[in-house]
C-alpha atoms as a PDB file:
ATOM      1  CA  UNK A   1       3.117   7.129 -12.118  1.00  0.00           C
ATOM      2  CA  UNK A   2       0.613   6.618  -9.679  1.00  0.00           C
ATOM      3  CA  UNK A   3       1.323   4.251  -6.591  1.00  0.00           C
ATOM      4  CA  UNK A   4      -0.959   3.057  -3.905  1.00  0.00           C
ATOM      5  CA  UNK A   5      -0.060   1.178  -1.014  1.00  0.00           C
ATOM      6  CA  UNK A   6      -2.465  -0.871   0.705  1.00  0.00           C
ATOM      7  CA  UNK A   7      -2.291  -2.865   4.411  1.00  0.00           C
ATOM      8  CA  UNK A   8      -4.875  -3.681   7.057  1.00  0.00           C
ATOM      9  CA  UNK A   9      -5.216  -0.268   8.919  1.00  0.00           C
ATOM     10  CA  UNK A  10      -3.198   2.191   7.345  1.00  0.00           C
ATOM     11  CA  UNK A  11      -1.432   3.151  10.094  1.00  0.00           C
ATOM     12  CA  UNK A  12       1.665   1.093  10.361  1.00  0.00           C
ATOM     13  CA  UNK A  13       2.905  -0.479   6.747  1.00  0.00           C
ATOM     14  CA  UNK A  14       1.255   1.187   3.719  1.00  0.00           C
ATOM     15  CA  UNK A  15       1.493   4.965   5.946  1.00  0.00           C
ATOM     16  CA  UNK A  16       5.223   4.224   6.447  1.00  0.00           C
ATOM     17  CA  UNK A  17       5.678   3.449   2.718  1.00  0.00           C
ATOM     18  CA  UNK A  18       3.650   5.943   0.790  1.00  0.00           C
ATOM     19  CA  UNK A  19       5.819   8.730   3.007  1.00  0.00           C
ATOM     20  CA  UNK A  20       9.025   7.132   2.250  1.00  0.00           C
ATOM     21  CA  UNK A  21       8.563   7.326  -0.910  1.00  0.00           C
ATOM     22  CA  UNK A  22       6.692  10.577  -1.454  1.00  0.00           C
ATOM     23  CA  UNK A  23      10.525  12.265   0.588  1.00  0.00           C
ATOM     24  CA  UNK A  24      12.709  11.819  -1.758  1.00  0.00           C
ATOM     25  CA  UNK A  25      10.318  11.165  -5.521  1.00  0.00           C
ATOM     26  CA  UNK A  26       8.591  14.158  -6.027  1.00  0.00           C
ATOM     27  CA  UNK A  27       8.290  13.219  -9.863  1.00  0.00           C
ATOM     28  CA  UNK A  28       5.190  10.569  -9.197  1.00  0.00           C
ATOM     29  CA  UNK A  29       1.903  10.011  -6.644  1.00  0.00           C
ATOM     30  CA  UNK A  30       1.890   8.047  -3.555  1.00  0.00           C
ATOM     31  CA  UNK A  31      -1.256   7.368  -1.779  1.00  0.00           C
ATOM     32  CA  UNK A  32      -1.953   4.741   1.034  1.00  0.00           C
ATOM     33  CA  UNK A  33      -5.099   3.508   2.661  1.00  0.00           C
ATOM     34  CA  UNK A  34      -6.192   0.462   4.672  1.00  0.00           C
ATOM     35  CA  UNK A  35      -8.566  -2.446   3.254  1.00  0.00           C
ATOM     36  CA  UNK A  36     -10.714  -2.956   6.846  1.00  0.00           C
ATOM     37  CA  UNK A  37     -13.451  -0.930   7.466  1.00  0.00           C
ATOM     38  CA  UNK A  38     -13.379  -1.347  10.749  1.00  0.00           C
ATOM     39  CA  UNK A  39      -9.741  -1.087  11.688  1.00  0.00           C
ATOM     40  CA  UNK A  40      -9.681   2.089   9.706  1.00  0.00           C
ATOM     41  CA  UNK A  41     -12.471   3.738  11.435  1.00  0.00           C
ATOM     42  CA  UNK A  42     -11.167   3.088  14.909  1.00  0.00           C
ATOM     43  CA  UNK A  43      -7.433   4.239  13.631  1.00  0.00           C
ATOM     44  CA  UNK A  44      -9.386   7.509  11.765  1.00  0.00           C
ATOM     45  CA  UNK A  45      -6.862   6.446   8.630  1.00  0.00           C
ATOM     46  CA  UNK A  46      -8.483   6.425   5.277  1.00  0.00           C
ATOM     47  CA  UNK A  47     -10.361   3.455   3.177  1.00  0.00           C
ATOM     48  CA  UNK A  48      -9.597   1.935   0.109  1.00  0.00           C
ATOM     49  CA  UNK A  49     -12.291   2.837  -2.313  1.00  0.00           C
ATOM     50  CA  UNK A  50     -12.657   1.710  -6.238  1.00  0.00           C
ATOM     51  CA  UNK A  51     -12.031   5.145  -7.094  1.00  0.00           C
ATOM     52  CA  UNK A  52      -8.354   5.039  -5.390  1.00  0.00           C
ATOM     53  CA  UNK A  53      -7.596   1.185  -6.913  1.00  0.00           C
ATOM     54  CA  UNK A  54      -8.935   2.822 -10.718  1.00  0.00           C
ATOM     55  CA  UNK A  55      -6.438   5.776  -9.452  1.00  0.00           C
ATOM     56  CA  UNK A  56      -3.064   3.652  -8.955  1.00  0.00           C
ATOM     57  CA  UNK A  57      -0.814   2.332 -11.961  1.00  0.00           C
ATOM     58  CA  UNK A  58       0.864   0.307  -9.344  1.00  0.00           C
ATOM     59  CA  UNK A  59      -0.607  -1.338  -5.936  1.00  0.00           C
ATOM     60  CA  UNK A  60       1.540  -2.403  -3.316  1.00  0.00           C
ATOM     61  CA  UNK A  61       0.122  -4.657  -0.594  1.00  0.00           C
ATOM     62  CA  UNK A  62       1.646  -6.195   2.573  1.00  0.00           C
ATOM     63  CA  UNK A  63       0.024  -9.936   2.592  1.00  0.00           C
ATOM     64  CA  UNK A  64      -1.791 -12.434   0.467  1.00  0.00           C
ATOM     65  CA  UNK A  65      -4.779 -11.701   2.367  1.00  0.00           C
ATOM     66  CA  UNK A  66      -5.155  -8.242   1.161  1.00  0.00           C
ATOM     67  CA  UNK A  67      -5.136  -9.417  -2.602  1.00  0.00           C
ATOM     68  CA  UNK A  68      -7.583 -11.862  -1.711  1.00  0.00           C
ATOM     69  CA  UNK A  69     -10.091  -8.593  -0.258  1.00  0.00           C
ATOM     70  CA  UNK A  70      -9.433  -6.582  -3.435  1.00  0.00           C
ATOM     71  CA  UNK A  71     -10.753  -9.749  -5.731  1.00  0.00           C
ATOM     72  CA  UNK A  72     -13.282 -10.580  -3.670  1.00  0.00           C
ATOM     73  CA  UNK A  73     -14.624  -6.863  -3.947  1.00  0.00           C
ATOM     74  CA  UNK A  74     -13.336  -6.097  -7.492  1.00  0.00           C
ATOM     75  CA  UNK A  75     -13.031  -9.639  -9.221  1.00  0.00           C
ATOM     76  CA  UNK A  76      -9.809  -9.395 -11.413  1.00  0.00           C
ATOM     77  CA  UNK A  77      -9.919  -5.834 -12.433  1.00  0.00           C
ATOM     78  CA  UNK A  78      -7.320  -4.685 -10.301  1.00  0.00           C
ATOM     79  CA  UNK A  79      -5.065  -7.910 -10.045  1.00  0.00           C
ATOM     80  CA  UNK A  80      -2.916  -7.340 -12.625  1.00  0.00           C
ATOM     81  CA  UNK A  81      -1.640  -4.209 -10.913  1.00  0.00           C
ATOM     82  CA  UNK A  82      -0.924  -5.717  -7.489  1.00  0.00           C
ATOM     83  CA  UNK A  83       2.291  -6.695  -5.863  1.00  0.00           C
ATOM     84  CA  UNK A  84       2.494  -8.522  -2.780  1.00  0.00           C
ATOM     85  CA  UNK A  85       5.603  -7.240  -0.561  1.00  0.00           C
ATOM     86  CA  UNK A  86       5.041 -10.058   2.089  1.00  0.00           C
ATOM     87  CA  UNK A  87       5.955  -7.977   4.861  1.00  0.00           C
ATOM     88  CA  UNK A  88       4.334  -9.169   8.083  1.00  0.00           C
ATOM     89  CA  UNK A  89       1.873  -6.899  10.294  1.00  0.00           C
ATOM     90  CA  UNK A  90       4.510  -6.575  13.366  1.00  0.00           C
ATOM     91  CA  UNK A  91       6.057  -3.491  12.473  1.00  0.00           C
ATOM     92  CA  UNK A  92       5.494   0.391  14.025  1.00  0.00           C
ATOM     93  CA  UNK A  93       4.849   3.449  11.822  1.00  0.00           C
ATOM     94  CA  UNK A  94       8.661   4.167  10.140  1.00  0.00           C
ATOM     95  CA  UNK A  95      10.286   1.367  12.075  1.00  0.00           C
ATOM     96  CA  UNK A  96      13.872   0.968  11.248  1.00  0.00           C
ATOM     97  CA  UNK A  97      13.208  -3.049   9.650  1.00  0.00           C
ATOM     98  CA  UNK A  98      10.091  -1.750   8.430  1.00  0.00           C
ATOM     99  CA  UNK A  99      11.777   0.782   6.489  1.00  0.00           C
ATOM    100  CA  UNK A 100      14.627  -1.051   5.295  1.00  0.00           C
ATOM    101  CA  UNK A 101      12.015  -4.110   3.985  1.00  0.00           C
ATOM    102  CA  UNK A 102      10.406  -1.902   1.908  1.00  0.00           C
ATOM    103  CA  UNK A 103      13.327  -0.145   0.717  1.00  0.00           C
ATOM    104  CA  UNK A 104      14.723  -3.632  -0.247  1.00  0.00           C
ATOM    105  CA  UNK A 105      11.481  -4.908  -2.089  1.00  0.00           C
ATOM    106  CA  UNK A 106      10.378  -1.963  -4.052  1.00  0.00           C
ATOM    107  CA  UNK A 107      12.638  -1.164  -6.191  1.00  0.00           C
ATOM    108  CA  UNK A 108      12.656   2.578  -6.804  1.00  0.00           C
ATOM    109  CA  UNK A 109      12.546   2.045 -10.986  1.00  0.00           C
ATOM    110  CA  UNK A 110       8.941   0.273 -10.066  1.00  0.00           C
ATOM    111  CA  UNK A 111       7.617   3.111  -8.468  1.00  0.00           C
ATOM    112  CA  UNK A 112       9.105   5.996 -10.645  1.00  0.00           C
ATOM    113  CA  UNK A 113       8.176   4.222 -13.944  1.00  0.00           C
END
């Protein structure tokens, strides 16, 4: 299965959680990118492109906002892959609560198929 995680930057959340889970599932992908252009640049992370949305089986986001990004790029094509963790942009890269968030909304079964 391939899973994408998606935040602002891709720095802080979707980094964090697309290395978590590539460490100990080594049966599936992980990828992770950030939705602003600009944020992105000035962090030198990588973009979300069509190419890596067409790419995941499963998209993980941090906030409503970022759904409401994808559709307004892609329409519904992608929607029906998204989940929305709800997890707040006020946590550091592998942050203790950051880590233990994710571990307690994505349930390992989702990501491993």
């Amino acid at each position: 299965m391939n899973t994408h995680f998606l935040c602002t930057a891709n720095i802080q959340r979707s980094k964090t959680a697309e290395e978590l889970f590539q460490a100990f599932d080594k049966q599936n992908a992980y990828r992770s990118a950030g939705l602003s252009a600009k944020y992105v640049a000035r962090a030198g992370s990588t973009l979300c492109s069509e190419e890596l949305l067409e790419w995941a089986d499963k998209i993980y986001v941090f906030e409503q906002a970022h759904i409401d990004r994808i559709s307004l790029y892609t329409g519904n094509a992608h929607l029906s892959k998204i989940v929305n963790l709800n997890i707040p942009d006020e946590f550091q890269y592998f942050q203790r609560e950051l880590v233990l968030l994710l571990l307690e909304r994505v349930t390992v079964s989702d990501v491993t198929g």
